[in-house]
PDB file of N, CA and C in Angstrom:
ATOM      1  N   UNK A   1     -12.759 -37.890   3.556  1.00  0.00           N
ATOM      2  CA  UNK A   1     -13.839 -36.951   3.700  1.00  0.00           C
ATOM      3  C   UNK A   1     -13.478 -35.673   2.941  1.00  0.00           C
ATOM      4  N   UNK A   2     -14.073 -34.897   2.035  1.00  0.00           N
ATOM      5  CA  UNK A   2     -14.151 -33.795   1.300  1.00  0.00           C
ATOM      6  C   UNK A   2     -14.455 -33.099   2.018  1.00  0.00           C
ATOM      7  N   UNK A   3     -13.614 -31.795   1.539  1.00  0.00           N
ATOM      8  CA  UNK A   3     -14.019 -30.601   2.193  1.00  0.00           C
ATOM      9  C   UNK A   3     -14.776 -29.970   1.864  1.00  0.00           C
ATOM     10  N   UNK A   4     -15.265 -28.604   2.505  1.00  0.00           N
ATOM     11  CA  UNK A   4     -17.141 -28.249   2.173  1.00  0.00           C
ATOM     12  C   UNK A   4     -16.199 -27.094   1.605  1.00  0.00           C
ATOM     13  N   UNK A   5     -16.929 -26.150   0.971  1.00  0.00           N
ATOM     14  CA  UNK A   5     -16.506 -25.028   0.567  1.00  0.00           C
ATOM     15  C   UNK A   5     -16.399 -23.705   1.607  1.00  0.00           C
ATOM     16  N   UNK A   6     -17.008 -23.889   2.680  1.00  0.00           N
ATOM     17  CA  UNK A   6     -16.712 -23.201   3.878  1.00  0.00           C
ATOM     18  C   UNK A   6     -15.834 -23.543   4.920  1.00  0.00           C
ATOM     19  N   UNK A   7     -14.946 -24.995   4.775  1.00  0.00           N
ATOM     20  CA  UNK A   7     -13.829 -25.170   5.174  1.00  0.00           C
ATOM     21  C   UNK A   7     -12.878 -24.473   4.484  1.00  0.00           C
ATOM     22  N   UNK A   8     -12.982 -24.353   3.271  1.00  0.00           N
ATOM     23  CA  UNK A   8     -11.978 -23.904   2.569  1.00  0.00           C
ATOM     24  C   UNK A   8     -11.789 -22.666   2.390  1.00  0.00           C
ATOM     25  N   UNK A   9     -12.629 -21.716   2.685  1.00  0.00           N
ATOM     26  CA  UNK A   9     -13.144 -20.328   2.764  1.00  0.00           C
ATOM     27  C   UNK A   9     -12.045 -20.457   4.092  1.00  0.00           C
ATOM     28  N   UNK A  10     -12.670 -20.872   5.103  1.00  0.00           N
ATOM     29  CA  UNK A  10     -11.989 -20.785   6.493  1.00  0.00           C
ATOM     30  C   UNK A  10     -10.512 -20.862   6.579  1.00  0.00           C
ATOM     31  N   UNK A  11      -9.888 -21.641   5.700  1.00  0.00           N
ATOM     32  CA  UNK A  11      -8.376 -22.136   5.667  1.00  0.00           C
ATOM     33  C   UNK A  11      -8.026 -20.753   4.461  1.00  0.00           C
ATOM     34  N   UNK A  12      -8.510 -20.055   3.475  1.00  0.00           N
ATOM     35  CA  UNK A  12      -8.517 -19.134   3.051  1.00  0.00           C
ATOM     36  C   UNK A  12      -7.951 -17.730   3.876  1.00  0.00           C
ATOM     37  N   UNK A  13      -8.912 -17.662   4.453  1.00  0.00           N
ATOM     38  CA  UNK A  13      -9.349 -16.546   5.138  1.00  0.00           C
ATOM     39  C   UNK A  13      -8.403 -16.786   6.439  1.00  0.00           C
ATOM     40  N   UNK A  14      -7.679 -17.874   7.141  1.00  0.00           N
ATOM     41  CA  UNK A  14      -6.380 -17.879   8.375  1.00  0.00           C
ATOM     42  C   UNK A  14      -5.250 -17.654   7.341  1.00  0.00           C
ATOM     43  N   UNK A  15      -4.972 -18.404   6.363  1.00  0.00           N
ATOM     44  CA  UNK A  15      -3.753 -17.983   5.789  1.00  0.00           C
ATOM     45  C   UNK A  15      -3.720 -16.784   5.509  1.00  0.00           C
ATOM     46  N   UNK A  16      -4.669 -15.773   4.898  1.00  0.00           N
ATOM     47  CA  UNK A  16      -4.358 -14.376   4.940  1.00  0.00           C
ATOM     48  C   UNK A  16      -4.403 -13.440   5.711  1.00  0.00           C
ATOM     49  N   UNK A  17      -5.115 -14.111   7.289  1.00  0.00           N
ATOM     50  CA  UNK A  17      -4.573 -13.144   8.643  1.00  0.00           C
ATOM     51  C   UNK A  17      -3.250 -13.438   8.917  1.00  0.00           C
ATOM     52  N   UNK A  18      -2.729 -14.188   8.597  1.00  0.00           N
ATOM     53  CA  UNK A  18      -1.282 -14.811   8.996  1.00  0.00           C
ATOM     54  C   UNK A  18      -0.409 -13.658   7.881  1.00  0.00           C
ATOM     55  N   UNK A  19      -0.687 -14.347   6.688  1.00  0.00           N
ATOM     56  CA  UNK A  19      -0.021 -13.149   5.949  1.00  0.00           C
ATOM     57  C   UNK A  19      -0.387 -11.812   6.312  1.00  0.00           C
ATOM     58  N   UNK A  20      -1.268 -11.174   6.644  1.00  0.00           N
ATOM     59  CA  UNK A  20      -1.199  -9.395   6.949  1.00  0.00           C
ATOM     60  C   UNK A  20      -0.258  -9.406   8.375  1.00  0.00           C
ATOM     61  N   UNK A  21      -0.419 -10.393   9.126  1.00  0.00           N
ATOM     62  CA  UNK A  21       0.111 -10.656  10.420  1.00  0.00           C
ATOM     63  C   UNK A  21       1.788 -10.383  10.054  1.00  0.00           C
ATOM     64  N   UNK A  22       1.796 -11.549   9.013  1.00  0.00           N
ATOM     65  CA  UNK A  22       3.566 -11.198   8.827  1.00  0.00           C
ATOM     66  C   UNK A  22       4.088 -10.017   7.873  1.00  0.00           C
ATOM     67  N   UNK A  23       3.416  -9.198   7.096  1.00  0.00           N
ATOM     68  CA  UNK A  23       3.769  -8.122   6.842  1.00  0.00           C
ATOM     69  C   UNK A  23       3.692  -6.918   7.384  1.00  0.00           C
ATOM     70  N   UNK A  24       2.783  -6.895   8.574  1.00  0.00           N
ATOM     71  CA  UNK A  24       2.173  -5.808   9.191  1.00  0.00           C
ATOM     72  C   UNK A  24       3.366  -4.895   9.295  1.00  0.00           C
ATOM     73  N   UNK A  25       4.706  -5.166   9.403  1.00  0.00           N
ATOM     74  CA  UNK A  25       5.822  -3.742  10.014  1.00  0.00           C
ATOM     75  C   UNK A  25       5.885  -2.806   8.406  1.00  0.00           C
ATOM     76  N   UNK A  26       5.898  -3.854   6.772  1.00  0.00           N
ATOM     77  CA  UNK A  26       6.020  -3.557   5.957  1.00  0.00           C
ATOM     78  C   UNK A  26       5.059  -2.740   5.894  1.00  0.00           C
ATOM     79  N   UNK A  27       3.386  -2.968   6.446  1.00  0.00           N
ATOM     80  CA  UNK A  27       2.381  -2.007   6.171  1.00  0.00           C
ATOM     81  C   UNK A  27       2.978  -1.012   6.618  1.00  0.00           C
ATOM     82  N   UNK A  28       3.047  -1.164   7.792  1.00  0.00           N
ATOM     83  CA  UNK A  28       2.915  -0.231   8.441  1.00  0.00           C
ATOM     84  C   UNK A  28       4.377   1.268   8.069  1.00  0.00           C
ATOM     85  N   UNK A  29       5.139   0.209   7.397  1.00  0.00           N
ATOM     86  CA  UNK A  29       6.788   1.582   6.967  1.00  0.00           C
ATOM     87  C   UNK A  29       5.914   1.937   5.925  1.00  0.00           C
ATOM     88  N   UNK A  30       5.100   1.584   4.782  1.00  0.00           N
ATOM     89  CA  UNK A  30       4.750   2.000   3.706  1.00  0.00           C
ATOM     90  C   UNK A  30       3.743   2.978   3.976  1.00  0.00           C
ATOM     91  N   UNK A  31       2.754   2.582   4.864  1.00  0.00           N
ATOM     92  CA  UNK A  31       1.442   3.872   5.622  1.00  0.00           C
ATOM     93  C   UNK A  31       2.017   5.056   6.395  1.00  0.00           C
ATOM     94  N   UNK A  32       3.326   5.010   7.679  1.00  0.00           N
ATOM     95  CA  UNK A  32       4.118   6.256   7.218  1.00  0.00           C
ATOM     96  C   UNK A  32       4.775   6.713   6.667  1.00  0.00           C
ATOM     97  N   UNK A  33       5.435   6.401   5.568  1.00  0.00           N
ATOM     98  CA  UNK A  33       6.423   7.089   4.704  1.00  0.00           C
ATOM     99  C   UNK A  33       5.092   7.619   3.939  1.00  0.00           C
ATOM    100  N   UNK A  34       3.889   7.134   3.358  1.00  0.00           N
ATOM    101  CA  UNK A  34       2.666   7.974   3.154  1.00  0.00           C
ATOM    102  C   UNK A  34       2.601   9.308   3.348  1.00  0.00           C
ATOM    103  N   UNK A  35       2.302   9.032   4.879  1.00  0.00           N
ATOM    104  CA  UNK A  35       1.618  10.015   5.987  1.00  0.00           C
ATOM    105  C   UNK A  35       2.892  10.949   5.647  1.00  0.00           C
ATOM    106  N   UNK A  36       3.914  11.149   6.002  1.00  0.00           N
ATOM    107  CA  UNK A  36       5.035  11.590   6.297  1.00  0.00           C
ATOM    108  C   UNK A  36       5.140  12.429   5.030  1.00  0.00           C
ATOM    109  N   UNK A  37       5.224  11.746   3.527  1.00  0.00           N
ATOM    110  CA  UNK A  37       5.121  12.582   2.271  1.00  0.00           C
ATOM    111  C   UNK A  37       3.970  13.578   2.228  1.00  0.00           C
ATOM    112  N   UNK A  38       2.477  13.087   2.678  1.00  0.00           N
ATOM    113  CA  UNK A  38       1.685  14.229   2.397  1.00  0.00           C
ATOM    114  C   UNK A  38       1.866  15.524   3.147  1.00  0.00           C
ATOM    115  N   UNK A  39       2.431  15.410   4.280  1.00  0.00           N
ATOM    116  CA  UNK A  39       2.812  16.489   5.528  1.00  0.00           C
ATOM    117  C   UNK A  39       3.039  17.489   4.800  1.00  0.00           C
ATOM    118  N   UNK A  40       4.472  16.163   3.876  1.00  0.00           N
ATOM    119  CA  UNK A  40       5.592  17.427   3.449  1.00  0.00           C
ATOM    120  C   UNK A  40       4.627  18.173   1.906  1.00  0.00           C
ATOM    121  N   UNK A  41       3.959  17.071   1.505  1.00  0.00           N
ATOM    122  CA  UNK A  41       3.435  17.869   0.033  1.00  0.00           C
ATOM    123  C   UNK A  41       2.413  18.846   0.613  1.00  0.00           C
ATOM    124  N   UNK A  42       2.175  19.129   1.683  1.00  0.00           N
ATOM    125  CA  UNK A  42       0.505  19.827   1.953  1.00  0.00           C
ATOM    126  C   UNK A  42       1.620  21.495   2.148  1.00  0.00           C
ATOM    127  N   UNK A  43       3.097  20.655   3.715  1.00  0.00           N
ATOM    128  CA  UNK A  43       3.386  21.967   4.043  1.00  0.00           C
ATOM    129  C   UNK A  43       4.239  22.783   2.659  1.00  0.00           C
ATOM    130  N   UNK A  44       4.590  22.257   1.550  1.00  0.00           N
ATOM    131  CA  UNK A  44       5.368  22.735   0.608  1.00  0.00           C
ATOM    132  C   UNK A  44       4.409  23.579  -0.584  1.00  0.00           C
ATOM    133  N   UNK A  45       3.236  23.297  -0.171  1.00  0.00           N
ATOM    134  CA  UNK A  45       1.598  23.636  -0.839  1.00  0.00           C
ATOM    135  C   UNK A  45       1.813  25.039  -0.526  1.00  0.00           C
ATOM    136  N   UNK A  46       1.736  24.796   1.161  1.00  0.00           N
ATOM    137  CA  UNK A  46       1.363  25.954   1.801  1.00  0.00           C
ATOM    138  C   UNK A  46       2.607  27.408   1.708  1.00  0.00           C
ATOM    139  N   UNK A  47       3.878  26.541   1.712  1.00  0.00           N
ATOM    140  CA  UNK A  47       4.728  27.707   1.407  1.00  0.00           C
ATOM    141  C   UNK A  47       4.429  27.955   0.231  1.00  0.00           C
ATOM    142  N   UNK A  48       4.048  27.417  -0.955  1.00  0.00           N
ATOM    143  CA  UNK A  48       4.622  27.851  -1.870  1.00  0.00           C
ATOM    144  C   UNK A  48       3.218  28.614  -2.448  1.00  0.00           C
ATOM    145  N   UNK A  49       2.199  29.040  -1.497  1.00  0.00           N
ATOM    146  CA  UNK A  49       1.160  30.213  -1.999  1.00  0.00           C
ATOM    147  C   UNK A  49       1.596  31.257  -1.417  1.00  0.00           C
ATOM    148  N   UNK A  50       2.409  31.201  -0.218  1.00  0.00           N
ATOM    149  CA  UNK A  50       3.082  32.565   0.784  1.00  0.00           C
ATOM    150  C   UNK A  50       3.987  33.025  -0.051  1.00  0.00           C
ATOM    151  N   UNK A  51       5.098  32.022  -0.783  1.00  0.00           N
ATOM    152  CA  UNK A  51       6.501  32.724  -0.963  1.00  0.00           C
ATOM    153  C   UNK A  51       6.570  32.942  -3.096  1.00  0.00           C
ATOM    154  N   UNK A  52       5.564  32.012  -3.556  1.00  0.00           N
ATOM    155  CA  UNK A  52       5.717  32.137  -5.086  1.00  0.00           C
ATOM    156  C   UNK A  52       6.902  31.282  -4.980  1.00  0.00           C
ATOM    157  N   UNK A  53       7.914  30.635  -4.582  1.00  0.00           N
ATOM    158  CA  UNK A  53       9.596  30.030  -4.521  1.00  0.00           C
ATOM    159  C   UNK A  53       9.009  28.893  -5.831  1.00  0.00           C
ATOM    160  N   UNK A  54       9.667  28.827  -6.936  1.00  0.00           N
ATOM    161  CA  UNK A  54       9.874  27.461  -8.026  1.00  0.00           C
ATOM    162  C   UNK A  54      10.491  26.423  -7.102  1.00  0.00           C
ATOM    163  N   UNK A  55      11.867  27.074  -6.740  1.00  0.00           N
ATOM    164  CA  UNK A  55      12.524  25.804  -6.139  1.00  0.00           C
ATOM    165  C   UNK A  55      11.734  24.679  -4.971  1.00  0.00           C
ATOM    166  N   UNK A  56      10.820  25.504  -4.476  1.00  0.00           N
ATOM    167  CA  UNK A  56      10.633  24.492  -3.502  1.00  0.00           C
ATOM    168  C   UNK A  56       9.211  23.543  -4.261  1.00  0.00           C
ATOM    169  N   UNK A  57       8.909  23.932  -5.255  1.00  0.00           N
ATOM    170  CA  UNK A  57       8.188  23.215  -6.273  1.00  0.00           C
ATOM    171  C   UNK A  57       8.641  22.046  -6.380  1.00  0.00           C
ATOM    172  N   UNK A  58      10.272  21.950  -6.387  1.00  0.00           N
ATOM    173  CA  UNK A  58      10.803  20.777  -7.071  1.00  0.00           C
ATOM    174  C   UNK A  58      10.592  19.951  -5.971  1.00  0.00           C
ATOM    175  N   UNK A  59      10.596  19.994  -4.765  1.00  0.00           N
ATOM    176  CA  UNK A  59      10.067  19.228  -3.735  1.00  0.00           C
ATOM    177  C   UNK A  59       8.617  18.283  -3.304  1.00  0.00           C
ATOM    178  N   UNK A  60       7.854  19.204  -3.898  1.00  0.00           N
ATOM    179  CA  UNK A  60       6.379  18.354  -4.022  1.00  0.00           C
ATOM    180  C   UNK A  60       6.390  17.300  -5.023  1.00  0.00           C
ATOM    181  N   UNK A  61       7.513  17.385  -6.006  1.00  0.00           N
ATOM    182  CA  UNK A  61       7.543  15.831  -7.192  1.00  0.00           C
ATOM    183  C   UNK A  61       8.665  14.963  -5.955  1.00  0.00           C
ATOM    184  N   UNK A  62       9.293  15.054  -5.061  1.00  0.00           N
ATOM    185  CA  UNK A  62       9.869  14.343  -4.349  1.00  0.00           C
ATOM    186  C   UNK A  62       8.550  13.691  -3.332  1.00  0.00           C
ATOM    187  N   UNK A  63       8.054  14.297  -3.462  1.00  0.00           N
ATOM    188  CA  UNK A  63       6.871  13.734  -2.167  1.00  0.00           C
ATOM    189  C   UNK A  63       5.714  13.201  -2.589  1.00  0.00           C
ATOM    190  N   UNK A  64       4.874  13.310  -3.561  1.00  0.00           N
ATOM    191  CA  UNK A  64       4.270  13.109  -4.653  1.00  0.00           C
ATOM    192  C   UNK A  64       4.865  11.437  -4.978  1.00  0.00           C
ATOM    193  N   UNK A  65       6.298  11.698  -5.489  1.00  0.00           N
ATOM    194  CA  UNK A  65       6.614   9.848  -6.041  1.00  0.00           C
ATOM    195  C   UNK A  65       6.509   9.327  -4.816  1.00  0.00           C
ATOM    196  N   UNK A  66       6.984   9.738  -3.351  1.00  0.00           N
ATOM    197  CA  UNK A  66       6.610   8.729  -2.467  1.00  0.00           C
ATOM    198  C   UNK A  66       5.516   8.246  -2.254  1.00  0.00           C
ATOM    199  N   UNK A  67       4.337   8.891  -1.964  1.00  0.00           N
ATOM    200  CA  UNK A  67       3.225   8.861  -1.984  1.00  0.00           C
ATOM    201  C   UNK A  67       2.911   7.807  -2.795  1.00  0.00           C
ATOM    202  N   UNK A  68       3.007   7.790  -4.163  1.00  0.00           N
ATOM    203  CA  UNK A  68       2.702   6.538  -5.360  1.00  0.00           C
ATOM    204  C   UNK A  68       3.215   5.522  -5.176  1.00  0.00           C
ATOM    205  N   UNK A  69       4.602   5.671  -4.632  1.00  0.00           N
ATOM    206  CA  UNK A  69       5.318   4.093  -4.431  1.00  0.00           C
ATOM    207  C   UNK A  69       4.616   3.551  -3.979  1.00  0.00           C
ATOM    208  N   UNK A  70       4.490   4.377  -2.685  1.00  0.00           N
ATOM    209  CA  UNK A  70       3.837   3.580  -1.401  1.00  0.00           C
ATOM    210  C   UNK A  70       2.804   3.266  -1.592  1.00  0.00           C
ATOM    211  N   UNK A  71       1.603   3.636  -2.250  1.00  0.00           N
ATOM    212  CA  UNK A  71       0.830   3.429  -2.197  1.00  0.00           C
ATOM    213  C   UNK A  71       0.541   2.133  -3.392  1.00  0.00           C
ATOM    214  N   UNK A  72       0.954   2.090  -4.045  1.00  0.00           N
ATOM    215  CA  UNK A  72       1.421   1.158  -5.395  1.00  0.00           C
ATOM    216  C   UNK A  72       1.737  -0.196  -4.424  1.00  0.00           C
ATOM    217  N   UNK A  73       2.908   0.044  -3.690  1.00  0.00           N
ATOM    218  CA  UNK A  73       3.196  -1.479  -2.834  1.00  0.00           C
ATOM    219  C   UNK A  73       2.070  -1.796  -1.966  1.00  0.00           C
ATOM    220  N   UNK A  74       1.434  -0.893  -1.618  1.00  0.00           N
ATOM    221  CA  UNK A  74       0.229  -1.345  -0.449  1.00  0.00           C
ATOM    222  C   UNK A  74      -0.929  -2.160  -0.774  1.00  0.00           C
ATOM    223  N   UNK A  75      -1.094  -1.591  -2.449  1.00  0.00           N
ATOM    224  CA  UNK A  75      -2.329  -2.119  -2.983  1.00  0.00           C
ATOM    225  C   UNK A  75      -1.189  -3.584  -3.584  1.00  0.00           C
ATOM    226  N   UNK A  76      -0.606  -3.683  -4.207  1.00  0.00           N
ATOM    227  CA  UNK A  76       0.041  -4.700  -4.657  1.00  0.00           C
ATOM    228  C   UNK A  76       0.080  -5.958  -3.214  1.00  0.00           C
ATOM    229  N   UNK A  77       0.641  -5.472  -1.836  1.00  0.00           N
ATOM    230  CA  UNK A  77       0.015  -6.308  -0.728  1.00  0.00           C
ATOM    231  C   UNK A  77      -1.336  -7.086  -1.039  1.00  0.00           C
ATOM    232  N   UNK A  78      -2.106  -6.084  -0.891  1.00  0.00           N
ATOM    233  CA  UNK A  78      -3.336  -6.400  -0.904  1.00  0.00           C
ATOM    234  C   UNK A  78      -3.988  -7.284  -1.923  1.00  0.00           C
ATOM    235  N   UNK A  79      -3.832  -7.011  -2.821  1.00  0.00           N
ATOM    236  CA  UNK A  79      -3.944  -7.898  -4.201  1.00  0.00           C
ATOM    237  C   UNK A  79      -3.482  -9.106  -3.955  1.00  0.00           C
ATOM    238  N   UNK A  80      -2.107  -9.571  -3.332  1.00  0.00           N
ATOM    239  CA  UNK A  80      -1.754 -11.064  -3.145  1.00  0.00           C
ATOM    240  C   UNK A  80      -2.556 -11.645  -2.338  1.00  0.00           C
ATOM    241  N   UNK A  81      -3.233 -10.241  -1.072  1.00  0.00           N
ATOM    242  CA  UNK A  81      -3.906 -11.111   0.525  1.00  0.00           C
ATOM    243  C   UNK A  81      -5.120 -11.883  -0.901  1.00  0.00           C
ATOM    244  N   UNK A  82      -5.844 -11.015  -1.330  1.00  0.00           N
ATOM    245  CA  UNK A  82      -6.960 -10.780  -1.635  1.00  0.00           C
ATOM    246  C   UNK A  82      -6.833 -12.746  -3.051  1.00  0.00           C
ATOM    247  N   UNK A  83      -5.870 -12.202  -3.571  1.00  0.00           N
ATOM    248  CA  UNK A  83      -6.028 -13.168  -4.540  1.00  0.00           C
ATOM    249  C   UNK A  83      -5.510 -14.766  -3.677  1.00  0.00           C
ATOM    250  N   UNK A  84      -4.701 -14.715  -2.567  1.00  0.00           N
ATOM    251  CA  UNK A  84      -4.674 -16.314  -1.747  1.00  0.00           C
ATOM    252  C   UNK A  84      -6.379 -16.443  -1.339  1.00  0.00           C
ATOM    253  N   UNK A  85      -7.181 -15.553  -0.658  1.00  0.00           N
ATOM    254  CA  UNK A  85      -8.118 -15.669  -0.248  1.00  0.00           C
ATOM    255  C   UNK A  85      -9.293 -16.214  -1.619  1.00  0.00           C
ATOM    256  N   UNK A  86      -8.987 -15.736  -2.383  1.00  0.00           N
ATOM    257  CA  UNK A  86      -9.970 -16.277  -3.537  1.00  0.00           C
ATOM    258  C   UNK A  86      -9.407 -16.781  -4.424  1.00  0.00           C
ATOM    259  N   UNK A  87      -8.468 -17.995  -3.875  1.00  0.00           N
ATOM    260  CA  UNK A  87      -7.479 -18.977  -4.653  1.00  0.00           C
ATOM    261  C   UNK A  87      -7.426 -18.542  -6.204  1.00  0.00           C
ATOM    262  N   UNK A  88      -6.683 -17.090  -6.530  1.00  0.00           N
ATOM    263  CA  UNK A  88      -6.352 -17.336  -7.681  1.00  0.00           C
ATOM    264  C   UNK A  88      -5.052 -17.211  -8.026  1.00  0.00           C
ATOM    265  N   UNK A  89      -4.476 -17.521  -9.142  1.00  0.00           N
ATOM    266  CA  UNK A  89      -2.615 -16.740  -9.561  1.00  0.00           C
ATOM    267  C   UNK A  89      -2.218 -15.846  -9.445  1.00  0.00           C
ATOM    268  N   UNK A  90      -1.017 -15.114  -8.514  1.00  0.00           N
ATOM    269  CA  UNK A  90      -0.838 -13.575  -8.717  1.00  0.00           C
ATOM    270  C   UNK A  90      -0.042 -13.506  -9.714  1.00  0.00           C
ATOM    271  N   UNK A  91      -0.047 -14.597 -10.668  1.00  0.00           N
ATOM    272  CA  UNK A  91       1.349 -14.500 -11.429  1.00  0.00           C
ATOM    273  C   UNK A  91       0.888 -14.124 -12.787  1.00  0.00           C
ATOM    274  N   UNK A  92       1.836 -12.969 -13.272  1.00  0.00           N
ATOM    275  CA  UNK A  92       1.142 -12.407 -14.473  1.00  0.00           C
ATOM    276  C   UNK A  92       0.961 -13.454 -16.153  1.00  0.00           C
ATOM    277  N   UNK A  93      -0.434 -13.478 -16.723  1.00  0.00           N
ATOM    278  CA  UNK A  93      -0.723 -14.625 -17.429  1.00  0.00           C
ATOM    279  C   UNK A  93      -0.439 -13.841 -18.806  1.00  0.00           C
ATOM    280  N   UNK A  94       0.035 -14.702 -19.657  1.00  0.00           N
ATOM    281  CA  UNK A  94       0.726 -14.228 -21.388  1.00  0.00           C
ATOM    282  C   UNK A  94      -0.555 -13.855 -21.982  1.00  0.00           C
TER     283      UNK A  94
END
């Protein structure tokens, strides 16, 4: 018996609750180390209209790359859920 295309949607769509299921702690270190960088880029914002300080400038490019990592791996997650769900290759093509 062949499968319908809404079986396969269905078997789609459990394998990638399973997968967010088994990465969820990874989401979740990557969504606060996020949270946690903008704190620091907002409160290093805020000193640095009070005090004029350069040095603490150099701190917002420390918080700033976190921000991108993280956010870079999150969408890269997502892209694999997204591409098992609509059976395609995540593997980069020549």
């Amino acid at each position: 018996m062949a499968s319908t295309p809404d079986d396969d949607l269905a078997k789609r769509l459990m394998i990638a609750k399973e997968l967010l299921e088994v990465f969820r702690f990874e989401r979740m270190a990557y969504i606060s180390a996020t949270l946690l960088a903008v704190a620091v880029l907002l409160t290093l914002a805020v000193i640095l209209l009070f005090r004029g300080s350069w040095e603490l400038a150099l701190g917002m490019f420390g918080a700033s790359g976190v921000i991108g990592y993280s956010i870079g791996q999150l969408l890269r997650m997502w892209n694999q859920v997204l591409a098992c769900i609509f059976n395609r290759s995540t593997e980069a093509k020549p």
